[in-house]
C-alpha atoms as a PDB file:
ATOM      1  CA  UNK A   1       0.000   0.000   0.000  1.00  0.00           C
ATOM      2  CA  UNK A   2       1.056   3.579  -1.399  1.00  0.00           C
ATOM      3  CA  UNK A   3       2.437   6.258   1.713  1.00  0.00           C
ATOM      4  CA  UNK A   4      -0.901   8.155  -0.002  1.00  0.00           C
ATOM      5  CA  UNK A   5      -3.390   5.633   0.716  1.00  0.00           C
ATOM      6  CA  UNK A   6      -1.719   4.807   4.101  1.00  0.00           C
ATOM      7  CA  UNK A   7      -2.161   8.748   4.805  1.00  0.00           C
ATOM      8  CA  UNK A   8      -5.822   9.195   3.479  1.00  0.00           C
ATOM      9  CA  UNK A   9      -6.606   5.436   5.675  1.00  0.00           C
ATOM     10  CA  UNK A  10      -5.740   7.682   8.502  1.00  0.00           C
ATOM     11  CA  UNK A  11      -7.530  10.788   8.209  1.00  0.00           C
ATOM     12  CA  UNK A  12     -10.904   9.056   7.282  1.00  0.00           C
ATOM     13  CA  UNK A  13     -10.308   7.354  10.398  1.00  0.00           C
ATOM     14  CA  UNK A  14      -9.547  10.086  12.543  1.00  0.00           C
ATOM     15  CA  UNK A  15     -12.643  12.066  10.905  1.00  0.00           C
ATOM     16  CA  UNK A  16     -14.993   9.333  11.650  1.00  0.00           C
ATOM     17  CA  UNK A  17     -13.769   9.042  15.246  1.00  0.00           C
ATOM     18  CA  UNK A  18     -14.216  12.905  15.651  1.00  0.00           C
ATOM     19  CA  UNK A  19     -17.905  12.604  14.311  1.00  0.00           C
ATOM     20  CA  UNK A  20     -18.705   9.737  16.259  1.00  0.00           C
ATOM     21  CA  UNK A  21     -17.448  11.656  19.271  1.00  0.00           C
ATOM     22  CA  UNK A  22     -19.566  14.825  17.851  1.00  0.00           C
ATOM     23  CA  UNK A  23     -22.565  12.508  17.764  1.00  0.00           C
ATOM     24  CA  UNK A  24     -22.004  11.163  21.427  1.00  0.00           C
ATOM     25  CA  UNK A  25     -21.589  14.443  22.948  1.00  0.00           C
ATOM     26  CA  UNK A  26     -24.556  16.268  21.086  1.00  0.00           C
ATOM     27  CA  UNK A  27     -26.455  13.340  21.986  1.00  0.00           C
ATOM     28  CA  UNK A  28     -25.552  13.143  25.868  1.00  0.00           C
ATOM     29  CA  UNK A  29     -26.454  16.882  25.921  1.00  0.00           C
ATOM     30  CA  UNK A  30     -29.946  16.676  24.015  1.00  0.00           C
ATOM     31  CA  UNK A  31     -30.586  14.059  26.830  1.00  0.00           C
ATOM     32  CA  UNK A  32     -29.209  16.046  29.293  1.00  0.00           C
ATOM     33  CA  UNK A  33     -31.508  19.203  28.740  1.00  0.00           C
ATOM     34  CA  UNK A  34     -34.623  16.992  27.930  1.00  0.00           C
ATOM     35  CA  UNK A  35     -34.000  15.304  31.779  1.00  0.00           C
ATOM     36  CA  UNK A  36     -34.028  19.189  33.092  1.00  0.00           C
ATOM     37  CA  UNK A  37     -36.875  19.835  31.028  1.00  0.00           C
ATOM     38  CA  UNK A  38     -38.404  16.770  32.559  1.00  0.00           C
ATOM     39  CA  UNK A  39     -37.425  17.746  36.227  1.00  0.00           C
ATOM     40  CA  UNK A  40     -38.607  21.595  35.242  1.00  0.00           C
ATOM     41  CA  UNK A  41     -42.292  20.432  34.199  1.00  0.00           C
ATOM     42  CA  UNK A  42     -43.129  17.890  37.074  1.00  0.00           C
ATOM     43  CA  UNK A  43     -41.889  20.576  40.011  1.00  0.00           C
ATOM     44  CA  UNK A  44     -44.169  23.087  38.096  1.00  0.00           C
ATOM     45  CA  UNK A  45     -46.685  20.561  38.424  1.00  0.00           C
ATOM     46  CA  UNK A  46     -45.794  19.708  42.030  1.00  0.00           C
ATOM     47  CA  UNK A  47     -45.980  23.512  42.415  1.00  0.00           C
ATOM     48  CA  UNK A  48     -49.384  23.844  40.931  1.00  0.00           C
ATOM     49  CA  UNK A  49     -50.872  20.790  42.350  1.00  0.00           C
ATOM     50  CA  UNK A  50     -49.924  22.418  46.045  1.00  0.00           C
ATOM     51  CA  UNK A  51     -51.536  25.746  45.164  1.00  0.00           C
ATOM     52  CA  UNK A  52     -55.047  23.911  44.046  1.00  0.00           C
ATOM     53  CA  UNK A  53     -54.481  23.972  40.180  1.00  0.00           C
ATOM     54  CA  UNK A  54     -55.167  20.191  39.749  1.00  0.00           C
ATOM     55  CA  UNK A  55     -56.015  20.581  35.916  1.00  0.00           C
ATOM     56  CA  UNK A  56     -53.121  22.319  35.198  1.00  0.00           C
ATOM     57  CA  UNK A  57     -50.962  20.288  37.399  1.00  0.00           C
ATOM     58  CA  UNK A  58     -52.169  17.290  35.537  1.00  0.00           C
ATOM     59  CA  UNK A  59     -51.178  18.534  32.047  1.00  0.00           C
ATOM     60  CA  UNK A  60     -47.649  19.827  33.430  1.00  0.00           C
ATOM     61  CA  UNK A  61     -47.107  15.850  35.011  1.00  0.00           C
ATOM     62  CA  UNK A  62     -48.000  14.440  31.264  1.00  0.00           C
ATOM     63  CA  UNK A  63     -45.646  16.532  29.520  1.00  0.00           C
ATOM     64  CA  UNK A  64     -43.118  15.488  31.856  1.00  0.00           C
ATOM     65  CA  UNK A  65     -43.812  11.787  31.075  1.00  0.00           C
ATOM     66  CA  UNK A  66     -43.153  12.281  27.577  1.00  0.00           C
ATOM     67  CA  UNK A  67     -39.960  14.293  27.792  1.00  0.00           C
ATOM     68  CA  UNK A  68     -38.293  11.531  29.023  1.00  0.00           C
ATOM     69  CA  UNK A  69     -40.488   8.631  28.842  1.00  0.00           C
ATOM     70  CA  UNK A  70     -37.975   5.987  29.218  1.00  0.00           C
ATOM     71  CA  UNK A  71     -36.613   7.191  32.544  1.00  0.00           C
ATOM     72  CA  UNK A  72     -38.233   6.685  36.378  1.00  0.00           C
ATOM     73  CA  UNK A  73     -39.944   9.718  36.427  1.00  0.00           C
ATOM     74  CA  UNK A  74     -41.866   8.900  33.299  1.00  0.00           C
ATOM     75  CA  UNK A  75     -44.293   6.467  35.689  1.00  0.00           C
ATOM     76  CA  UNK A  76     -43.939   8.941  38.642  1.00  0.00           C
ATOM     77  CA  UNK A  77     -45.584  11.673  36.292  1.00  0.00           C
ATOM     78  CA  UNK A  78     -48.097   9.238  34.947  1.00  0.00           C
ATOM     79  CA  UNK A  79     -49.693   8.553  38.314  1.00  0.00           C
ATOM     80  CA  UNK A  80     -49.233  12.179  39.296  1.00  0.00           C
ATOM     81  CA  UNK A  81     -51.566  13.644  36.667  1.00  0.00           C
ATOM     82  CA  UNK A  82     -54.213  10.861  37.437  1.00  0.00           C
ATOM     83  CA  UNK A  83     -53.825  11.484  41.341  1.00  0.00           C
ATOM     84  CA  UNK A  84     -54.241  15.387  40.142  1.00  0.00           C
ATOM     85  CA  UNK A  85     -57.262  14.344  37.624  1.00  0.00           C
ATOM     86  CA  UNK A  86     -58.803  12.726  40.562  1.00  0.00           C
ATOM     87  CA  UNK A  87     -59.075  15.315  43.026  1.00  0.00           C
ATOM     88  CA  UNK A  88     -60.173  17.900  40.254  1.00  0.00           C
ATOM     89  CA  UNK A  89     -62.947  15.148  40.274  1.00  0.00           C
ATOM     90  CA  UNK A  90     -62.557  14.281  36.484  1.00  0.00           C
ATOM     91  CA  UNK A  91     -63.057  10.777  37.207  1.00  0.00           C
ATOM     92  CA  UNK A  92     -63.034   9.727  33.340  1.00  0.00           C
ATOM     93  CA  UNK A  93     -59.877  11.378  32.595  1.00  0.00           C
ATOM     94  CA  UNK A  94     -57.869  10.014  35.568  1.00  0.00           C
ATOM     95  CA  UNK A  95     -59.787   6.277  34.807  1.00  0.00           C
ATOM     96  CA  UNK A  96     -57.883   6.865  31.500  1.00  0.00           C
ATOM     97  CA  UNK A  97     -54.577   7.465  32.724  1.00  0.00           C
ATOM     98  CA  UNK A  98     -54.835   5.064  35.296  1.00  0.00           C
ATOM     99  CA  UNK A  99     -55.261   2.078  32.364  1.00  0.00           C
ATOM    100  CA  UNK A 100     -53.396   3.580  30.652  1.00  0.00           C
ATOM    101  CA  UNK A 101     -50.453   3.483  33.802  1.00  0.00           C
ATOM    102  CA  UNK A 102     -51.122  -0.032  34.450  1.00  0.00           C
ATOM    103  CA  UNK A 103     -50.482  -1.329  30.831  1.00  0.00           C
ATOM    104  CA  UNK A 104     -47.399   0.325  30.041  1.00  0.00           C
ATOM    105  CA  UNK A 105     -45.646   0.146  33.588  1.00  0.00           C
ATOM    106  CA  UNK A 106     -47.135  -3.038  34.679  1.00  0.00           C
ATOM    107  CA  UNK A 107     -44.121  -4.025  36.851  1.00  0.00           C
ATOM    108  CA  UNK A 108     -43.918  -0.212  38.321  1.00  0.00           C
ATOM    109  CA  UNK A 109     -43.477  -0.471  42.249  1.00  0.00           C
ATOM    110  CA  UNK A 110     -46.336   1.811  42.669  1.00  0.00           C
ATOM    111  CA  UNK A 111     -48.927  -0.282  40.955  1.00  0.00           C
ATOM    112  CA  UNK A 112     -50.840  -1.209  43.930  1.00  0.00           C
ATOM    113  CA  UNK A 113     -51.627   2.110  44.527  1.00  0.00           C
ATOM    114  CA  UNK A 114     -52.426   2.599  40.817  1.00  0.00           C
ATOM    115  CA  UNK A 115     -54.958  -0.131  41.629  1.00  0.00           C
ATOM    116  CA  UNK A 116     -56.211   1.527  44.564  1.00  0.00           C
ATOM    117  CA  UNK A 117     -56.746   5.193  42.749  1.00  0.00           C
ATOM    118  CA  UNK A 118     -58.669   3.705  39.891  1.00  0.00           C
ATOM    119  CA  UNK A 119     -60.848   1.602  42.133  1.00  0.00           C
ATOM    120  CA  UNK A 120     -61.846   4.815  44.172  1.00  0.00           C
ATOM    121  CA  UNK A 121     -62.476   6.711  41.176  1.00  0.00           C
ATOM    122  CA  UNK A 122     -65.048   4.059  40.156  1.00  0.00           C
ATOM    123  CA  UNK A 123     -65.926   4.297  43.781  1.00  0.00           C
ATOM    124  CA  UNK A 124     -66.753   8.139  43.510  1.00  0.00           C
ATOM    125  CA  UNK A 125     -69.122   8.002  40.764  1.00  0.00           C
ATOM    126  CA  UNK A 126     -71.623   5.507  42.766  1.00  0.00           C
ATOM    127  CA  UNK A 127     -74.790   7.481  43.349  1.00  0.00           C
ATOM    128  CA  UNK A 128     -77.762   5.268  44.991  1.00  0.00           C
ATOM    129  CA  UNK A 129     -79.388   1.774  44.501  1.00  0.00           C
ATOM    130  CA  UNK A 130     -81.192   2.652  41.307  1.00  0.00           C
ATOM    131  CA  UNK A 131     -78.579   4.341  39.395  1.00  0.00           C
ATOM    132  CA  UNK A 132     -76.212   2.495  37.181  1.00  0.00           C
ATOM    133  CA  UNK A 133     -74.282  -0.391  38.685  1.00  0.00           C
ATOM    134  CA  UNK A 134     -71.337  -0.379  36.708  1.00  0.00           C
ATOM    135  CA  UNK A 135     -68.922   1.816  38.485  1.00  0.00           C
ATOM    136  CA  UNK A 136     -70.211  -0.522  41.863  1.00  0.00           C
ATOM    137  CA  UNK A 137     -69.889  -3.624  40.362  1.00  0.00           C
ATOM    138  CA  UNK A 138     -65.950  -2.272  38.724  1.00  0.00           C
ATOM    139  CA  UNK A 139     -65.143  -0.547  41.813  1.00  0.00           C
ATOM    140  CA  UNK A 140     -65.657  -4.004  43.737  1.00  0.00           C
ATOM    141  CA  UNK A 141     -63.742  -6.130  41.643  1.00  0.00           C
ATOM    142  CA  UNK A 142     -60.809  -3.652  41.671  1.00  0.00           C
ATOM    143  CA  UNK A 143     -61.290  -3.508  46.147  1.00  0.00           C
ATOM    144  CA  UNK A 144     -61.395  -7.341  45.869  1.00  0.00           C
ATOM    145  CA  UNK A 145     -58.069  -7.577  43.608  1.00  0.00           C
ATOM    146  CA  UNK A 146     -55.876  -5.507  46.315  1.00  0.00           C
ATOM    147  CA  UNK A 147     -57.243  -7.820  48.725  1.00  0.00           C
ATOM    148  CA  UNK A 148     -55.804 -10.388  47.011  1.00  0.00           C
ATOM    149  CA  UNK A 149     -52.995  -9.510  45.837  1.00  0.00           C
ATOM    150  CA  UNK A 150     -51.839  -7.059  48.786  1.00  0.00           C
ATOM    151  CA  UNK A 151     -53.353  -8.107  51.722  1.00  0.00           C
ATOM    152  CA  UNK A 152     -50.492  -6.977  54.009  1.00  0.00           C
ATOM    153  CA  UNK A 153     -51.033  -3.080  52.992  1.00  0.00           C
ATOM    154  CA  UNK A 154     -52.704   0.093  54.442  1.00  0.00           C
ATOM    155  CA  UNK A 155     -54.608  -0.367  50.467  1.00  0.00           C
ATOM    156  CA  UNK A 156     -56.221  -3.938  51.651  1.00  0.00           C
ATOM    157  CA  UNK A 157     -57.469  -2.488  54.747  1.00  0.00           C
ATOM    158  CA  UNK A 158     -59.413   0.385  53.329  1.00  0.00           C
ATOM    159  CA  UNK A 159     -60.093  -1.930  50.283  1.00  0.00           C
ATOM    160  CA  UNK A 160     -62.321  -4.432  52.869  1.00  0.00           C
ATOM    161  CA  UNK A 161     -64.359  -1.533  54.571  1.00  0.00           C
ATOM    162  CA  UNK A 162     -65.026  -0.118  50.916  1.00  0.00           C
ATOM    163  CA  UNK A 163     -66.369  -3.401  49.956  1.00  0.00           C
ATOM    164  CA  UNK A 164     -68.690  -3.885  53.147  1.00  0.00           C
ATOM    165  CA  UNK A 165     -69.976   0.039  51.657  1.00  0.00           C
ATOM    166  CA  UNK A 166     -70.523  -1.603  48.458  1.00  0.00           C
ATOM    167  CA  UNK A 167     -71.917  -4.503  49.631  1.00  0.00           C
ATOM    168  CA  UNK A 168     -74.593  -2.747  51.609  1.00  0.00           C
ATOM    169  CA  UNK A 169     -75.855  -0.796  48.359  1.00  0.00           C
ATOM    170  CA  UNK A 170     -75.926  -3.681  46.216  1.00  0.00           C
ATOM    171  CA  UNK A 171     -77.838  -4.953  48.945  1.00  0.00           C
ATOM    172  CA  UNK A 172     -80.064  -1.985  48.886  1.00  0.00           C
ATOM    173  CA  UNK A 173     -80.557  -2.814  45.656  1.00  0.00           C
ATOM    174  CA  UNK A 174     -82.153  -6.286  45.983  1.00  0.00           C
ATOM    175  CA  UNK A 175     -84.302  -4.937  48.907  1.00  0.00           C
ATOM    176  CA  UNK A 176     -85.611  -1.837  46.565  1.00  0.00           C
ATOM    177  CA  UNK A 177     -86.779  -4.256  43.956  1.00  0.00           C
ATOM    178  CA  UNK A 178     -87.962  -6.489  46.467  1.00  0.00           C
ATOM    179  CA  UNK A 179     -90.263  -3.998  47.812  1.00  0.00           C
ATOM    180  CA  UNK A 180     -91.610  -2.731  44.691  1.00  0.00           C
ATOM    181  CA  UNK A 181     -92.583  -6.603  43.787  1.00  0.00           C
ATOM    182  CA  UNK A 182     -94.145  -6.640  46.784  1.00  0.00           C
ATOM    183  CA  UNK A 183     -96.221  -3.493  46.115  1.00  0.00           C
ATOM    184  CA  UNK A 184     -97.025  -5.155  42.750  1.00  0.00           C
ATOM    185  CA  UNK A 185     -98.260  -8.365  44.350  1.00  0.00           C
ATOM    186  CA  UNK A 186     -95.882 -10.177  42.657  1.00  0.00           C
ATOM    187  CA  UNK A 187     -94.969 -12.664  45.213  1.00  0.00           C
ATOM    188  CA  UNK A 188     -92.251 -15.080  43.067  1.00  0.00           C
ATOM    189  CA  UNK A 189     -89.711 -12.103  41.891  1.00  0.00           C
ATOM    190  CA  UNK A 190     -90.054 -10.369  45.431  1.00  0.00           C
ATOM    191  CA  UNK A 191     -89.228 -13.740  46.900  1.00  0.00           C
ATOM    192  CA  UNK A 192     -86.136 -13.997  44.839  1.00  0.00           C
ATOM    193  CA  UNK A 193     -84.226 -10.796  45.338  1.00  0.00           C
ATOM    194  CA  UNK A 194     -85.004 -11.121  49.629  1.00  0.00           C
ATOM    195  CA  UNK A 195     -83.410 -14.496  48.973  1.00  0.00           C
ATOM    196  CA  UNK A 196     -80.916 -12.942  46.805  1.00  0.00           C
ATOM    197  CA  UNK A 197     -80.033 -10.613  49.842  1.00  0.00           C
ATOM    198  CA  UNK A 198     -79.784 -13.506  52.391  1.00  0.00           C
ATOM    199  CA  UNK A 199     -77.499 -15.441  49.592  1.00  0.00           C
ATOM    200  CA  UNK A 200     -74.912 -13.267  48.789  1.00  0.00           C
ATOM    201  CA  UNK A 201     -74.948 -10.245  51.445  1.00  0.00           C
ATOM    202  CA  UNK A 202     -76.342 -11.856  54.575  1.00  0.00           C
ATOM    203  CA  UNK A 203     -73.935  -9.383  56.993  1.00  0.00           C
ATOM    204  CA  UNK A 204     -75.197  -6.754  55.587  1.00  0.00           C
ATOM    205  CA  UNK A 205     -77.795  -4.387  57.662  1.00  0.00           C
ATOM    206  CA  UNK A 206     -80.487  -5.181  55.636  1.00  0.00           C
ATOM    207  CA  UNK A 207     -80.302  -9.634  55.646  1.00  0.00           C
ATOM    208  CA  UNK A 208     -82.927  -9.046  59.247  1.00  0.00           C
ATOM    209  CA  UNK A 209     -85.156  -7.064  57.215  1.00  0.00           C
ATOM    210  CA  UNK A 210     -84.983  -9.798  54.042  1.00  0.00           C
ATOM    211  CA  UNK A 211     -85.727 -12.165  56.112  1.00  0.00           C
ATOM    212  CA  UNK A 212     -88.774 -10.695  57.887  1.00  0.00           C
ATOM    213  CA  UNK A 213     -89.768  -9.677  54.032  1.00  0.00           C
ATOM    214  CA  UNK A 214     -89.542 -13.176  53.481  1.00  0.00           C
ATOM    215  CA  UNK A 215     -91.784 -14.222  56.577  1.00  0.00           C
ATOM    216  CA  UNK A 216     -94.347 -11.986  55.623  1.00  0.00           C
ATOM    217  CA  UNK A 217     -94.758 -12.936  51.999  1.00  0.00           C
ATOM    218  CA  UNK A 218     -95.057 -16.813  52.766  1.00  0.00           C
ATOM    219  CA  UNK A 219     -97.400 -16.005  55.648  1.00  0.00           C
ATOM    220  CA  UNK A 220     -99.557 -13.586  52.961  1.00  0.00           C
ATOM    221  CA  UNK A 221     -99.768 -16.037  50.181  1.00  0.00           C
ATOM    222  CA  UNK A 222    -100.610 -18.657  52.509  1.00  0.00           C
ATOM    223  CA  UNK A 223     -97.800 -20.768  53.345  1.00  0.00           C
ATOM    224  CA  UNK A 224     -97.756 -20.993  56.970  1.00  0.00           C
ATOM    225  CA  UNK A 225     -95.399 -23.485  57.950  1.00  0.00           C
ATOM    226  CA  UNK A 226     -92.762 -22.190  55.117  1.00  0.00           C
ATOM    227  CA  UNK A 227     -92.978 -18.679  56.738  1.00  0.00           C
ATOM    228  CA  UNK A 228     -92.870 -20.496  60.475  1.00  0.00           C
ATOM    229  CA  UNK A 229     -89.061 -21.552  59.163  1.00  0.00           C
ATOM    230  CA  UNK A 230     -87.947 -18.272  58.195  1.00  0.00           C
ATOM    231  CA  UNK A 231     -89.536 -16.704  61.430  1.00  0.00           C
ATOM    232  CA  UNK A 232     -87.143 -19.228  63.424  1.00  0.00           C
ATOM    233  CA  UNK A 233     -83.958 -18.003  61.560  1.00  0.00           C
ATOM    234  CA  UNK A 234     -85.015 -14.573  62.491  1.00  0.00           C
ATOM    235  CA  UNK A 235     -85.582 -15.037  65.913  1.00  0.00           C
ATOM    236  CA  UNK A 236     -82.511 -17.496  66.203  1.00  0.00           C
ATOM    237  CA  UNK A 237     -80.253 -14.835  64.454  1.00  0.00           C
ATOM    238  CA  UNK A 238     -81.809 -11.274  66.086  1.00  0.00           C
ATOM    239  CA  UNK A 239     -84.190 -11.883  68.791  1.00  0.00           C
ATOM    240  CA  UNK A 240     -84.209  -8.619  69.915  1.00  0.00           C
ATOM    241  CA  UNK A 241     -84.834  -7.049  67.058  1.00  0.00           C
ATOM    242  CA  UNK A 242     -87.712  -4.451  65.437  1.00  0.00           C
ATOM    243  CA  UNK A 243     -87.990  -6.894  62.217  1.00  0.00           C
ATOM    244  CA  UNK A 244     -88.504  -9.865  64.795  1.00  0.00           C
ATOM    245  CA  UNK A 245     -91.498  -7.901  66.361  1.00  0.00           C
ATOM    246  CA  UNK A 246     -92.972  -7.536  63.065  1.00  0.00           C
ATOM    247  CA  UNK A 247     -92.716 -11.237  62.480  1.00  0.00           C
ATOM    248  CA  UNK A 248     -93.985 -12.268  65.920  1.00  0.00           C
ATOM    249  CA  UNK A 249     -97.105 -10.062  64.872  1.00  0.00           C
ATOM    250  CA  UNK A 250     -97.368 -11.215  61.723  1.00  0.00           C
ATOM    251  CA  UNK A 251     -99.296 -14.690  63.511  1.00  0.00           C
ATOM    252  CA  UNK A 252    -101.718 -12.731  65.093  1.00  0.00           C
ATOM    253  CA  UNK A 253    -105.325 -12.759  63.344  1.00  0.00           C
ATOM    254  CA  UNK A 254    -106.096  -8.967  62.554  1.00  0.00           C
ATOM    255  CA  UNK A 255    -102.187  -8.680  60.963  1.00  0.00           C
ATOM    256  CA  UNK A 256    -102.673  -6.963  57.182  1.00  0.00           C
ATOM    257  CA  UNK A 257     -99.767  -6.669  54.451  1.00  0.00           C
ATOM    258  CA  UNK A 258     -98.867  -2.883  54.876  1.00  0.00           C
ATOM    259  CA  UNK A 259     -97.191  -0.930  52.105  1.00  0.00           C
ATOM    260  CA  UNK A 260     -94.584   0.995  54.011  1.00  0.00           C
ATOM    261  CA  UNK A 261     -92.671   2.163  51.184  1.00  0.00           C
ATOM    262  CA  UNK A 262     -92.889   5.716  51.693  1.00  0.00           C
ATOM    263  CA  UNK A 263     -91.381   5.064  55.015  1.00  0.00           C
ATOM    264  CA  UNK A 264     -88.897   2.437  54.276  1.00  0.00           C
ATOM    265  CA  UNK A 265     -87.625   5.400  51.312  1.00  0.00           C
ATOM    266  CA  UNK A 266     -87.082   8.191  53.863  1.00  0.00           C
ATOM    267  CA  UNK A 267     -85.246   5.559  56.127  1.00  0.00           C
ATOM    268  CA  UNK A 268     -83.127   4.387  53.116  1.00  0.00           C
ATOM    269  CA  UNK A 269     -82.380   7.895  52.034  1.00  0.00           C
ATOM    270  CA  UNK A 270     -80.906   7.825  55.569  1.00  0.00           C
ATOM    271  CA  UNK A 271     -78.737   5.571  55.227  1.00  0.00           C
ATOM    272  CA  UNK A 272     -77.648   6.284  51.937  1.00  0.00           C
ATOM    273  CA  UNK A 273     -76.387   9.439  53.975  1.00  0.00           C
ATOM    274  CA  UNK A 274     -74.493   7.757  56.510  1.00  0.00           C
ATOM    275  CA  UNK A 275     -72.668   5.401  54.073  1.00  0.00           C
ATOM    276  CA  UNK A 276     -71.003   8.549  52.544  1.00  0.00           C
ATOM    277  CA  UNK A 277     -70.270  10.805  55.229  1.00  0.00           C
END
């Protein structure tokens, strides 16, 4: 090989060495100022979230998971803008994030919260017993999935006295529809959802009242001995109390079916306020 090809060998290498380094360095600094960027938009978001501007603390926190979304804050700043979603009380947005959190950092070490934060915002939107059960029934099966799966955290205890909540209204629910069979005369259905009730939420506060319901039905339509059972479970379970009064009346002769409901609404309505205080 020629002294001139030796020498041009040489400078092509030493050219592509300097561009490579060029590369490197402009590359190190373009990451460099998008992780202060990064760090810039989620303390403005901290900032903003502290001084009550949830909304705008929420679009800061996104903007600072895609600046750098490969690094640790990327999750951080996902969760952040649904937390900040949540108590602006857009429930929909931060139920968006929050799926959207728990598909693409599935293995983050905050995902039980994630859990948590989307459960409550299902929680949130539950209204009464005749609304919609669809946030209930989601909200529930995301309580129940902590419970599982982190039993041992602060999440799993507040998960189980959610669930009793949610328990009680789904109960509600079966009692409601019971009653309005009942006010129909339409013995079978009515019979089914008190059953329902003593089935699947029996410590609830309304399985005494089912069960009276249920005493008072058989004894109407004329099975006696069938309504005798269901009196003895009552008395067995709470002998001392109101529904078993009712039921020990129910045997006397001059007992009639009463429709209560407009009482048995304002006492619901009660404790519909009690469950979210």
């Amino acid at each position: 090989m020629s002294l001139f090809y030796k020498l041009s060998f040489l400078l092509l290498f030493f050219l592509l060495q300097s561009c490579s380094k060029d590369v490197i360095e402009k590359s190190t600094i373009k990451e460099n100022n998008q992780e202060l960027e990064m760090i810039a938009a989620y303390t403005e978001g901290l900032d903003t979230l502290n001084k009550g501007d949830t909304f705008f603390a929420a679009k800061k926190f996104l903007e600072a998971e895609l600046l750098l979304p490969q690094s640790e804050w990327a999750s951080k700043s996902a969760l952040m803008a649904s937390y900040a979603y949540y108590l602006q009380e857009y429930y929909s947005k931060s139920i968006f994030h929050l799926n959207r959190y728990l598909k693409t950092y599935p293995n983050n070490k905050d995902i039980v919260y994630a859990n948590y934060l989307l459960a409550m915002c299902y929680y949130e939107t539950i209204e009464n017993e005749k609304k919609d059960l669809e946030p209930l029934l989601k909200a529930k099966k995301k309580f129940n999935f902590i419970l599982i799966n982190y039993p041992d955290t602060d999440f799993a205890l507040d998960s189980k006295f959610k669930i009793d909540l949610i328990n009680d209204i789904l109960a509600s629910k079966e009692m409601y529809l019971g009653r309005h069979y009942v006010k129909k005369q339409k013995w079978i259905p009515a019979i089914n959802r008190f059953k329902m009730v003593l089935k699947n939420y029996d410590t609830t506060i309304f399985a005494e009242e089912a069960i009276h319901r249920l005493v008072e039905i058989h004894y109407h339509i004329g099975l006696t001995e069938e309504a005798k059972k269901y009196a003895s479970l009552l008395g067995y379970n709470y002998l001392s109390g109101e529904w078993y009064d009712k039921s020990y009346k129910l045997f006397n002769q001059d007992y009639k079916l009463v429709d209560d409901t407009k009482k048995e609404k304002k006492e619901l309505i009660k404790v519909f306020k009690k469950l979210f205080e």
